[in-house]
Protein backbone atom coordinates (compact mmCIF):
# COMPACT_ATOMS: atom_id res chain seq x y z
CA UNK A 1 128.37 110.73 84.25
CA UNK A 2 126.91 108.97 81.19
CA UNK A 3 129.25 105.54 82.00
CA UNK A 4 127.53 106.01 85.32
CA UNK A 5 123.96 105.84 83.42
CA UNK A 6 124.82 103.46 81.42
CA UNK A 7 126.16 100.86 83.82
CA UNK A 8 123.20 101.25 86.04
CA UNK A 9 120.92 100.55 83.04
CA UNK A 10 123.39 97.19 82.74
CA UNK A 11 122.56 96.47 86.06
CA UNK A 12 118.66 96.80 85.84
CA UNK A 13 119.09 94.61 82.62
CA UNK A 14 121.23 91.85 84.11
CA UNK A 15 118.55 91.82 87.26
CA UNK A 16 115.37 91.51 84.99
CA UNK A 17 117.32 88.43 83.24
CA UNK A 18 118.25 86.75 86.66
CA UNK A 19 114.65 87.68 87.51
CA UNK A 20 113.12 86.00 84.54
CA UNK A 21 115.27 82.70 85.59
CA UNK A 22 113.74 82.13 89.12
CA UNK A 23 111.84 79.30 89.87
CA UNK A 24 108.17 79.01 90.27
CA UNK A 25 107.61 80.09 94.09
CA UNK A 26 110.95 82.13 94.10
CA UNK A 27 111.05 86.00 93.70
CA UNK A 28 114.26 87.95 92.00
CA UNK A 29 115.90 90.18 95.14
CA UNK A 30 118.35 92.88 93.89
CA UNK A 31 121.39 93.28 95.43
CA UNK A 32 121.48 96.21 98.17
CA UNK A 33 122.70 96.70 101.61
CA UNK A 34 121.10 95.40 104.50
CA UNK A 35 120.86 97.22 107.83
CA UNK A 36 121.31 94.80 111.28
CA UNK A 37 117.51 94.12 112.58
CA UNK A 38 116.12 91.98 115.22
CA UNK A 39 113.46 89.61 113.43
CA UNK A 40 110.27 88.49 114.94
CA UNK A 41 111.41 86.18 117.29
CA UNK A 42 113.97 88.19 119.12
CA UNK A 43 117.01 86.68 116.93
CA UNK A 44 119.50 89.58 115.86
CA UNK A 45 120.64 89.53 112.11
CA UNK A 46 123.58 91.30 110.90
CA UNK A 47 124.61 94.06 108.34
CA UNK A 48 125.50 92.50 105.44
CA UNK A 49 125.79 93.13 101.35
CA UNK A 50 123.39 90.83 99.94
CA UNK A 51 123.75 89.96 96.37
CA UNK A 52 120.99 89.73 93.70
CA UNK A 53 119.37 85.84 94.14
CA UNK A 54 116.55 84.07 93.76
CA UNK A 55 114.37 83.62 97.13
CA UNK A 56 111.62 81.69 98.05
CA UNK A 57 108.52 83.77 98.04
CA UNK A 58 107.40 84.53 101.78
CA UNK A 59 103.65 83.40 102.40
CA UNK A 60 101.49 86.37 101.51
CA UNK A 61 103.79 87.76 99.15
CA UNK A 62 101.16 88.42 96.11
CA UNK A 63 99.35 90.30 98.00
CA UNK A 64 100.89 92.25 100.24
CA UNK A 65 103.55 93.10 97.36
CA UNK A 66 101.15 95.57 95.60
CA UNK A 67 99.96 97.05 98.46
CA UNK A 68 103.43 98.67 99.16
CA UNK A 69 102.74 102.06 97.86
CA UNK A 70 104.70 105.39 97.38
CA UNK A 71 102.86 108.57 98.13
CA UNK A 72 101.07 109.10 101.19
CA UNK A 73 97.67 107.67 101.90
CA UNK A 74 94.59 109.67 100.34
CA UNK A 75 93.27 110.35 103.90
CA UNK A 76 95.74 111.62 106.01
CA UNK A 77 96.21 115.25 107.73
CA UNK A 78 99.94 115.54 108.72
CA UNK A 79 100.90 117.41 105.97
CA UNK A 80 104.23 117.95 107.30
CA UNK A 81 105.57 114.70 107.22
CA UNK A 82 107.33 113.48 103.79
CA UNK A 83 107.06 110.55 101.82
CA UNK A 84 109.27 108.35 100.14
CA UNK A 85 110.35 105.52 97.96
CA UNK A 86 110.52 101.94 99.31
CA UNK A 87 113.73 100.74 99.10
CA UNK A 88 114.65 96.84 97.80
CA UNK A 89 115.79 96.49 101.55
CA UNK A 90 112.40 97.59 102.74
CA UNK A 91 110.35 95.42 100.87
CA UNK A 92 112.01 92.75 101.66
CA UNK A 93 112.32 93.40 105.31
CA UNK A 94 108.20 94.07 105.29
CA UNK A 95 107.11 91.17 103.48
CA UNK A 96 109.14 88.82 105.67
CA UNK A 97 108.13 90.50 108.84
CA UNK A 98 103.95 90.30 107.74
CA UNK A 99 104.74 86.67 106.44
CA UNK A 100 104.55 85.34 110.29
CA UNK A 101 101.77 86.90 111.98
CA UNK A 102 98.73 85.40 112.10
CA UNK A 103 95.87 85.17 109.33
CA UNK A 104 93.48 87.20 111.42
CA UNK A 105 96.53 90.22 111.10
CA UNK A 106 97.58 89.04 107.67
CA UNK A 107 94.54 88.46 105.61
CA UNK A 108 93.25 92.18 106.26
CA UNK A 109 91.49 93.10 102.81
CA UNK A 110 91.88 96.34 101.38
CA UNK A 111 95.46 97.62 103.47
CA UNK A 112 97.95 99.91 101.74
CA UNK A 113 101.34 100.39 102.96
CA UNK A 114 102.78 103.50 102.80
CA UNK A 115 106.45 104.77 103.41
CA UNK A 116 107.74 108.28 104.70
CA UNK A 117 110.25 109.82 106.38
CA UNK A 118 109.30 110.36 109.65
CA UNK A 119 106.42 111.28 112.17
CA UNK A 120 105.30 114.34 113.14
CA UNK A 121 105.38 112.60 116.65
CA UNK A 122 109.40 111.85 116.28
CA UNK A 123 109.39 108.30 118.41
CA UNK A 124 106.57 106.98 116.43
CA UNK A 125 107.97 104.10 114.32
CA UNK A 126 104.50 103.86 112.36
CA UNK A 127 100.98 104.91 112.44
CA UNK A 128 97.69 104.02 111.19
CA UNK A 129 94.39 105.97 109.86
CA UNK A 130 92.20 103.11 110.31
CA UNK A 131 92.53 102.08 107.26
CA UNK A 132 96.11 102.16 105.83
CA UNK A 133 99.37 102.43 107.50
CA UNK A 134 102.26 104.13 107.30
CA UNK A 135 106.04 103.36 108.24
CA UNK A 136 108.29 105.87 109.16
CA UNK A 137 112.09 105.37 109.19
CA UNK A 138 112.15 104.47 112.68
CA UNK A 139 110.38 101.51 111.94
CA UNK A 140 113.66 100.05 110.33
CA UNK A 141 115.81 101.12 113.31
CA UNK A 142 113.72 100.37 116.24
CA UNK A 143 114.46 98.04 119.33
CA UNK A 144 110.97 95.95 118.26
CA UNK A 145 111.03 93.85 115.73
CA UNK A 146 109.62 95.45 112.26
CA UNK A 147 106.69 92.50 112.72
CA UNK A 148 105.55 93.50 115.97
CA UNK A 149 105.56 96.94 114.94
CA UNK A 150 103.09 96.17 111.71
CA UNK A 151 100.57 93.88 114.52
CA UNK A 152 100.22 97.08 116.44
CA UNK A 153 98.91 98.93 113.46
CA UNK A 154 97.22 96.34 112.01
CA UNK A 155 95.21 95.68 115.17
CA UNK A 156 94.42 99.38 115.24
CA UNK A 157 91.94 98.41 112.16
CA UNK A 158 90.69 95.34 113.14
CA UNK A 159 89.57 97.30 116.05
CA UNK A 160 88.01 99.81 113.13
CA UNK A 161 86.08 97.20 111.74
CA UNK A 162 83.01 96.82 113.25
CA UNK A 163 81.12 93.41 113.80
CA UNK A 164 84.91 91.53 113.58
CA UNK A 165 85.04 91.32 116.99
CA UNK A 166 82.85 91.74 120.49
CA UNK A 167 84.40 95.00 121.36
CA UNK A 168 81.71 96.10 124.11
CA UNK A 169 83.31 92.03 125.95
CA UNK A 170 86.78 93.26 125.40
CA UNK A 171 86.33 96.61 126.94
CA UNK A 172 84.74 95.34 130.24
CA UNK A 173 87.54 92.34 130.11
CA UNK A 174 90.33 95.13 129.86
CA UNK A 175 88.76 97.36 133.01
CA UNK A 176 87.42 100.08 130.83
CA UNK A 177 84.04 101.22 131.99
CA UNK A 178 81.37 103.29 131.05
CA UNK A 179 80.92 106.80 132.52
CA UNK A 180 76.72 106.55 133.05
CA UNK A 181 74.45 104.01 131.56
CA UNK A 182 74.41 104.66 128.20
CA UNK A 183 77.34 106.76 127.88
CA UNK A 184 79.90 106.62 124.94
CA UNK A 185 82.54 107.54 126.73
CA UNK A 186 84.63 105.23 129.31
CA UNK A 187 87.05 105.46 131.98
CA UNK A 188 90.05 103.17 133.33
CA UNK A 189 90.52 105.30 136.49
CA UNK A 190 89.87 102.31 138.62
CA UNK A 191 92.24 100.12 136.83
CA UNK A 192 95.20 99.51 138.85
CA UNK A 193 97.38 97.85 135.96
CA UNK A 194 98.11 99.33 132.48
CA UNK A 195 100.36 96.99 129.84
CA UNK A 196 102.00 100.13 128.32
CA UNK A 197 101.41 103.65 129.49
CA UNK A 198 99.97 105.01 126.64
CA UNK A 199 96.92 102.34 126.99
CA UNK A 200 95.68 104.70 129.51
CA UNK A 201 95.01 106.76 125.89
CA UNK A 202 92.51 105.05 124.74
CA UNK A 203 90.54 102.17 124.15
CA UNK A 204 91.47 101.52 120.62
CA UNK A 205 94.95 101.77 121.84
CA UNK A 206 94.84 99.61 124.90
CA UNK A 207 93.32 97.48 122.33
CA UNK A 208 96.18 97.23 119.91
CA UNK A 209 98.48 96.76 122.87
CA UNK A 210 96.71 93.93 123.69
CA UNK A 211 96.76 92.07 120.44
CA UNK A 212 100.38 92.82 120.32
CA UNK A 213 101.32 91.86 123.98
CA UNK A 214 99.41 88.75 122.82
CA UNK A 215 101.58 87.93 120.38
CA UNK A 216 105.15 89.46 121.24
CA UNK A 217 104.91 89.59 125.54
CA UNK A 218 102.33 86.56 125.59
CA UNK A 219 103.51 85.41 129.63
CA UNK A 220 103.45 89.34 130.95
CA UNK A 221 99.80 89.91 129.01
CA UNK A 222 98.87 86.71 130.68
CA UNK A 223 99.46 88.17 133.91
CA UNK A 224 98.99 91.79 133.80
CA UNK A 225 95.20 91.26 132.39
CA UNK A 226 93.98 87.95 132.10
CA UNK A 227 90.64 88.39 131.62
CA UNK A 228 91.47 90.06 128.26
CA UNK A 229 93.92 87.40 127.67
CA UNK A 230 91.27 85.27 127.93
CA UNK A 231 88.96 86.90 125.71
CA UNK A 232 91.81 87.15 123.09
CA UNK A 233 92.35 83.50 122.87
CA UNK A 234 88.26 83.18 122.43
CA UNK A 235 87.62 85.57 120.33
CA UNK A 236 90.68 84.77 117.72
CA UNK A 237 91.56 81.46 118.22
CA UNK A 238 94.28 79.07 119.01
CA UNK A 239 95.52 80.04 115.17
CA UNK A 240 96.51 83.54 116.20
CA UNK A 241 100.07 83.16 116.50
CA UNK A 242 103.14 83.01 114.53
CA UNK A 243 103.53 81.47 111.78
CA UNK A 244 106.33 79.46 110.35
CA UNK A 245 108.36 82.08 108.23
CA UNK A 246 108.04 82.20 104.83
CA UNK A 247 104.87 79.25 104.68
């Protein structure tokens, strides 16, 4: 047991002195096992053991690095479901994943990151409170890609933030309308086309499904609802899309 503790306190030292000997715009990687994925663009990557090395710093990697947190979010009311760690696999797979999408996603201010075990809802690969986000184990085994999985919850709080965008546009663009005149609450019943079934939820999930779509399905948002697909390429600009990985 103690050679045990004392070789993995070798192994943290040799890693903080390979760390210290990276190059400006390089980050030190530990070595760990990497799970097959499918990355952002539909290419699948393979298992592999990947040994400690330098790598070149994915855009966005200052800030989204301290916003990876352990815990659970200060607001959140599953109290069931169980945090954990973030593994060096994890990080890494997250901060190449955000490193593509789009500024409008990407430059969120004020986002945590959180990490647990899984959702109380057990085929939810991550969630969102409006203001943080949390990813679940799933999110690291799932058929999508871990980056369109972050757009979806990221859009949930762009949607949250009020005055970003012209929801009241986007709502009549996506078929949602309003029950009476002045009403705050709308329907969809006459809408014949839904992009995912559980659009029919919501608004601020139709919404999400858009942005994603947008970004991940961009030919079957175009013709499923193109009046929203319009709006989306308005109201965000010719930028929002991905972005080349790791500038």
């Amino acid at each position: 047991m103690l050679l045990k503790v004392i070789f993995g306190l070798l192994l943290l030292c040799i890693d903080a002195f390979a760390g210290e000997q990276c190059l400006v715009g390089d980050h030190w990687v530990e070595s760990h096992h990497r799970r097959a994925y499918v990355r952002y663009d539909a290419v699948p990557v393979r298992s592999t053991t990947v040994n400690g090395h330098c790598r070149k710093t994915p855009r966005g990697y200052e800030t989204w690095h301290s916003r990876l947190s352990n815990g659970r979010p200060g607001i959140w009311g599953y109290t069931r479901e169980k945090s954990k760690k973030w593994s060096v696999e994890e990080t890494e797979r997250f901060l190449s994943a955000i490193s593509v999408l789009p500024d409008k996603l990407a430059h969120l201010k004020g986002v945590f990151v959180y990490r647990m075990k899984a959702s109380k809802d057990l085929a939810n690969p991550a969630t969102s409170n409006g203001r943080d986000i949390v990813l679940y184990d799933l999110a690291f085994q799932h058929k999508d890609s871990l980056s369109q999985i972050i757009s979806h919850e990221l859009s949930h709080i762009v949607y949250r933030k009020t005055g970003v965008v012209d929801l009241d546009r986007f709502k009549r663009l996506a078929g949602w309308k309003q029950l009476s005149k002045g009403s705050s609450v709308y329907t969809a019943t006459k809408r014949k086309i839904f992009i995912q079934e559980d659009s029919r939820a919501s608004i601020p999930e139709d919404f999400s499904n858009h942005l994603e779509h947008y970004l991940f399905k961009n030919d079957s948002l175009k013709a499923e609802s193109p009046y929203a697909y319009k709006w989306i390429q308005k109201e965000f600009g010719l930028k929002f899309k991905f972005q080349e990985e790791g500038k």
